[in-house]
Protein backbone atom coordinates (compact mmCIF):
# COMPACT_ATOMS: atom_id res chain seq x y z
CA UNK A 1 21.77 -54.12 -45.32
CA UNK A 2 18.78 -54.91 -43.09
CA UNK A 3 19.43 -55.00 -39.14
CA UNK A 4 18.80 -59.03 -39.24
CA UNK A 5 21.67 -59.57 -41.64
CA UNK A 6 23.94 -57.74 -39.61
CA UNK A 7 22.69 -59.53 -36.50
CA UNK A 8 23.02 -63.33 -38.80
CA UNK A 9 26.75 -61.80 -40.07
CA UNK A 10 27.90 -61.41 -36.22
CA UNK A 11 26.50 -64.53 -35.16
CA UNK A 12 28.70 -66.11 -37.90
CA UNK A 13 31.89 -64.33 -36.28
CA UNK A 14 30.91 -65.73 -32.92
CA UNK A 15 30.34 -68.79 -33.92
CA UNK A 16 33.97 -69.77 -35.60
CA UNK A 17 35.57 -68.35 -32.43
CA UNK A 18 33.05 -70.39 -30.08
CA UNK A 19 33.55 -73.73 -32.26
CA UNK A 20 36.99 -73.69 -31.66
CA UNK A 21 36.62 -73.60 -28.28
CA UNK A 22 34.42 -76.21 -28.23
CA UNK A 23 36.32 -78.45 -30.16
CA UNK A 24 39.21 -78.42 -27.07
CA UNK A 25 36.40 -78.92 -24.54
CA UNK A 26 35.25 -81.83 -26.18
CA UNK A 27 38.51 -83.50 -26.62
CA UNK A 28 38.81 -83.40 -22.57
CA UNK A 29 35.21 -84.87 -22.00
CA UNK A 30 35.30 -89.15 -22.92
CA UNK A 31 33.08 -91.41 -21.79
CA UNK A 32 32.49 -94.96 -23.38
CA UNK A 33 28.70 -94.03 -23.91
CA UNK A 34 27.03 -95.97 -20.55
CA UNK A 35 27.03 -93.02 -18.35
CA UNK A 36 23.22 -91.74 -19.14
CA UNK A 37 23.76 -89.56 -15.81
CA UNK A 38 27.07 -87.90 -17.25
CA UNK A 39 26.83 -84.01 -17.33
CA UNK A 40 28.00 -81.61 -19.25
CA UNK A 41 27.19 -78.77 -21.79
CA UNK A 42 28.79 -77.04 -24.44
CA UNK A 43 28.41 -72.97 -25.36
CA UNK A 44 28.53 -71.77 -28.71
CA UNK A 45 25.90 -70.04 -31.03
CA UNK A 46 26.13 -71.41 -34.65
CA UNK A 47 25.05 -69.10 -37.45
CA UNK A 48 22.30 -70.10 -39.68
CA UNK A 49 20.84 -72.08 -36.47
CA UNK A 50 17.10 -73.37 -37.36
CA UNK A 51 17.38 -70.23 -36.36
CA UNK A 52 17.30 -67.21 -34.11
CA UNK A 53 14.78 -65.13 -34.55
CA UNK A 54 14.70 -61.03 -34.22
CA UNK A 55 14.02 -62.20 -30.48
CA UNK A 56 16.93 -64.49 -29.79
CA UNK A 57 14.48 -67.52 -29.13
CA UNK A 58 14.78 -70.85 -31.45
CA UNK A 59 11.49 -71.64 -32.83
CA UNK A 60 10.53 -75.39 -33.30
CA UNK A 61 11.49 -77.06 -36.65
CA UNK A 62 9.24 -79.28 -38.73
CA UNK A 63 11.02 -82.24 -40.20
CA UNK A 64 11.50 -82.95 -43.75
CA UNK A 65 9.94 -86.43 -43.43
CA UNK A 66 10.78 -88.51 -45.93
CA UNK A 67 9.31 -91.55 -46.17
CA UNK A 68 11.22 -94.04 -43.67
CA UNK A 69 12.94 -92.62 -40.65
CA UNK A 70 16.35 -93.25 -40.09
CA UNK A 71 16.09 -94.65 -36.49
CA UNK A 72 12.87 -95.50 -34.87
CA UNK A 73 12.53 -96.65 -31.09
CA UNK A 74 9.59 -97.14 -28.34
CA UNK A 75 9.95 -95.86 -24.94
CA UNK A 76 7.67 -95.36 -21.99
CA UNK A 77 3.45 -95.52 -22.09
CA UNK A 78 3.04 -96.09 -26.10
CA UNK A 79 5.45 -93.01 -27.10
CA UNK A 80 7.53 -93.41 -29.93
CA UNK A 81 10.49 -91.69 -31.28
CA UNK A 82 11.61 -91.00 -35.04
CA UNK A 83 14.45 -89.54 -36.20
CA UNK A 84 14.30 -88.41 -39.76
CA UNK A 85 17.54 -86.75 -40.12
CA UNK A 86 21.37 -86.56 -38.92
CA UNK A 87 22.67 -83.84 -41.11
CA UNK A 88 26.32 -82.19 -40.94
CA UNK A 89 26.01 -78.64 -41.69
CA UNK A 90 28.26 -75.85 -42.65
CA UNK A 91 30.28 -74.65 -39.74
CA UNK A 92 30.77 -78.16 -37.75
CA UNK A 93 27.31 -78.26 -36.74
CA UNK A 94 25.48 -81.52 -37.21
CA UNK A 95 21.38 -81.07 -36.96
CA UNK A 96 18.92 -83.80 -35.68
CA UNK A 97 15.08 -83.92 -36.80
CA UNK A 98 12.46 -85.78 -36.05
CA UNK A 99 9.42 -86.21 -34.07
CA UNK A 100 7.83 -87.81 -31.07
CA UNK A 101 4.69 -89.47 -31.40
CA UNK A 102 2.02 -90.38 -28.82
CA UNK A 103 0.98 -94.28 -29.91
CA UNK A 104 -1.00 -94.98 -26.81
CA UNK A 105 -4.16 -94.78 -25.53
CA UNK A 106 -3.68 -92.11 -23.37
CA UNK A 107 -2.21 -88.48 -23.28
CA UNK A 108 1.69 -88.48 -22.32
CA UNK A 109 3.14 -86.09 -20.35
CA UNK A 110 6.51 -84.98 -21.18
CA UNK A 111 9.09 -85.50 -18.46
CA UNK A 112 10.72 -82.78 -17.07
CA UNK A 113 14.15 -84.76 -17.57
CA UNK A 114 13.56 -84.40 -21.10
CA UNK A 115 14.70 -80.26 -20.68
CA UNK A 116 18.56 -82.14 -18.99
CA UNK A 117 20.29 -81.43 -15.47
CA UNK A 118 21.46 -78.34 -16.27
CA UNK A 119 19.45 -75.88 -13.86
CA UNK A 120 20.49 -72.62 -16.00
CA UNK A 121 18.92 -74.94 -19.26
CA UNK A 122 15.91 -76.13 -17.11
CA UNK A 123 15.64 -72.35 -16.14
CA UNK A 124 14.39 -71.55 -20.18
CA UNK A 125 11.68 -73.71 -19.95
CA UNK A 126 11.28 -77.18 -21.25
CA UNK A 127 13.35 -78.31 -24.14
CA UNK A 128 15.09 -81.33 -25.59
CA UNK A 129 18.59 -80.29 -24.06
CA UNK A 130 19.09 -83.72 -22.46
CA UNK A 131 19.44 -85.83 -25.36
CA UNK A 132 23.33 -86.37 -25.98
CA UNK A 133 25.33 -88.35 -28.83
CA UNK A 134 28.06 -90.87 -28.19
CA UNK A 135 30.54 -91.88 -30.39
CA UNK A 136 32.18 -95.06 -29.08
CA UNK A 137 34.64 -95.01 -31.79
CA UNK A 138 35.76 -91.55 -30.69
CA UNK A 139 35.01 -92.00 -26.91
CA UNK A 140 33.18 -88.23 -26.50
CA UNK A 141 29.69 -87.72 -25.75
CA UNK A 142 28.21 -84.76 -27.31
CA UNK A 143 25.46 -82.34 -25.93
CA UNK A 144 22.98 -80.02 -27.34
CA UNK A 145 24.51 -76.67 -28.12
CA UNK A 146 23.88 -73.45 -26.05
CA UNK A 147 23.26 -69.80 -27.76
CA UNK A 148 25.10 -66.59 -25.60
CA UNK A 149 22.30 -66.71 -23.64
CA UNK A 150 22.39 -70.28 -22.31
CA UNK A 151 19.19 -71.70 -24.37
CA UNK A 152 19.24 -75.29 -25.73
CA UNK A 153 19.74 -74.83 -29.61
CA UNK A 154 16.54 -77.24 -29.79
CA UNK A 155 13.22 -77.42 -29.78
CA UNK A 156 11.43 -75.74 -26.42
CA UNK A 157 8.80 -74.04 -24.79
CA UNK A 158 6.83 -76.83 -26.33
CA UNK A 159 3.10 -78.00 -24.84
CA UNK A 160 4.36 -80.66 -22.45
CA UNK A 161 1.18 -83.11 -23.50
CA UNK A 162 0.83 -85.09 -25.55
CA UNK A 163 -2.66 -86.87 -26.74
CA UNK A 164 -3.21 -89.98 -28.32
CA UNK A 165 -2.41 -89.52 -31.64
CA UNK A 166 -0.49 -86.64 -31.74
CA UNK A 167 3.13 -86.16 -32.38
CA UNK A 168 5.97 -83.46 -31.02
CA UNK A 169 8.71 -82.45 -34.14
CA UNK A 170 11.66 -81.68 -32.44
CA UNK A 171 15.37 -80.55 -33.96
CA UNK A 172 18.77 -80.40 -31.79
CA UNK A 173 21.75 -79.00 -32.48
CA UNK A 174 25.13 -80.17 -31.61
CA UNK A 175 28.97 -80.22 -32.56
CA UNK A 176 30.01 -82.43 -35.41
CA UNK A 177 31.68 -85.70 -34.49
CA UNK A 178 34.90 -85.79 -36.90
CA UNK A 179 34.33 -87.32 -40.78
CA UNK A 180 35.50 -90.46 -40.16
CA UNK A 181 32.46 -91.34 -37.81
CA UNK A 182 29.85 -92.49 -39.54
CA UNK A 183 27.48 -93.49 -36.75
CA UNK A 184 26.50 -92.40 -33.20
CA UNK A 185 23.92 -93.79 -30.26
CA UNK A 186 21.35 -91.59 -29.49
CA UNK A 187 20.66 -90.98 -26.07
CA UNK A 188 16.96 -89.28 -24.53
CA UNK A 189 15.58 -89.66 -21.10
CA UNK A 190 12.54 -92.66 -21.23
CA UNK A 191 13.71 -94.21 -24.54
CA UNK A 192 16.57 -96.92 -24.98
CA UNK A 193 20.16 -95.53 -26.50
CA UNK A 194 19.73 -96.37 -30.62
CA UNK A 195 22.22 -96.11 -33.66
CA UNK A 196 22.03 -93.07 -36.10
CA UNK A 197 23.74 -93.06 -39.40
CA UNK A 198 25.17 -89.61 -39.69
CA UNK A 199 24.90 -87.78 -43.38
C-alpha cells in the first residue's frame, strides 16, 4: 500500500470524527442570511478533498463546464461570476465549481476580502474562504471548510489579476446543508447574494 493511500485512509478517519463535530457547531450558528459581515469558520478535513496533495496544499480545480451555468451574476468593474456546479459528495461534503471571468475592459484585481476575515485564513495567502452559503429555510450560514492546518478547502494562492478576457476557476468546499434543502444564496465579497440549486 503506497504512503499516499495510507495518508488518503487517515484523512478519511479524521474526517467522520471532524464532521460530527461540525454538524453541532453549525446547529449553534443561525443567521437569517443578511449579515454579509457575520464570522465564523468551521475545521474539518474531508477525505477525497479536490484534494490534498503529498504536500498538504489544495491545488485549484477546473470545472466540468457544461454548457449553461447554474447561477450567473455581475459584480464590480465588468467581472462576472459562474457557478457550474453544487454537488453533495460522499461524506456530507457539498463542492462548488465555477469560475470568475474578467468581462471588462480592464485588468481586475482581486480583493483581498475575497481570502475572508479570518487572519489565520488570510495568513495562507489569498483564497476564496469568504464566500459562505445561507440556507434561509434552515437559518445556518455555512463557511468554507478548513484542513488540520487551517487552509481554506478552496481554491488559493491564485494570481490576484485578472486581464480582460481571462477567467479564474475556483472550487469551495463546505458542509452539506440537510436533504431536504434544495437551494441556498450564495454569498462572495463584490458580487450580489444569488440562488443555487443544490444536486
Amino acid at each position: 500500500m503506497s504512503m499516499r493511500h495510507m495518508r488518503t485512509m487517515r484523512r478519511a478517519g479524521v474526517a467522520a470524527v471532524l464532521s460530527s463535530a461540525l454538524v453541532l457547531t453549525l446547529s449553534a450558528c443561525g443567521g437569517d442570511g443578511d449579515d454579509g459581515n457575520a464570522k465564523g469558520s468551521s475545521s474539518s478535513a474531508p477525505a477525497g478533498t479536490k484534494g490534498s496533495d503529498e504536500a498538504g496544499s489544495v491545488p485549484e480545480s477546473t470545472p466540468s463546464a457544461p454548457a449553461d451555468p447554474i447561477a450567473t451574476v455581475k459584480g464590480d468593474k465588468g467581472v462576472e461570476m459562474s457557478v457550474y456546479s453544487a454537488r453533495r459528495d460522499e461524506g456530507g461534503f457539498l463542492t462548488l465549481e465555477g469560475e470568475v471571468k474578467n468581462t471588462g475592459s480592464e485588468g481586475f484585481t482581486a480583493p483581498v476580502q475575497w481570502s475572508g476575515q479570518e487572519q489565520s485564513v488570510a495568513a495562507t495567502g489569498r483564497s476564496f474562504a469568504g464566500m459562505t452559503l445561507v440556507d434561509s429555510q434552515g437559518k445556518k450560514r455555512y463557511y468554507v471548510l478548513r484542513d488540520t492546518d487551517n487552509r481554506p478547502l478552496t481554491t488559493y494562492a491564485y494570481s490576484s489579476f485578472i486581464q480582460p478576457g481571462d477567467s479564474l476557476t475556483f472550487f469551495a468546499q463546505f458542509p452539506a446543508p440537510p436533504a431536504t434543502t434544495t437551494q441556498v444564496a450564495l454569498q462572495f465579497p463584490g458580487f450580489p447574494s444569488t440562488t443555487i440549486e443544490l444536486s
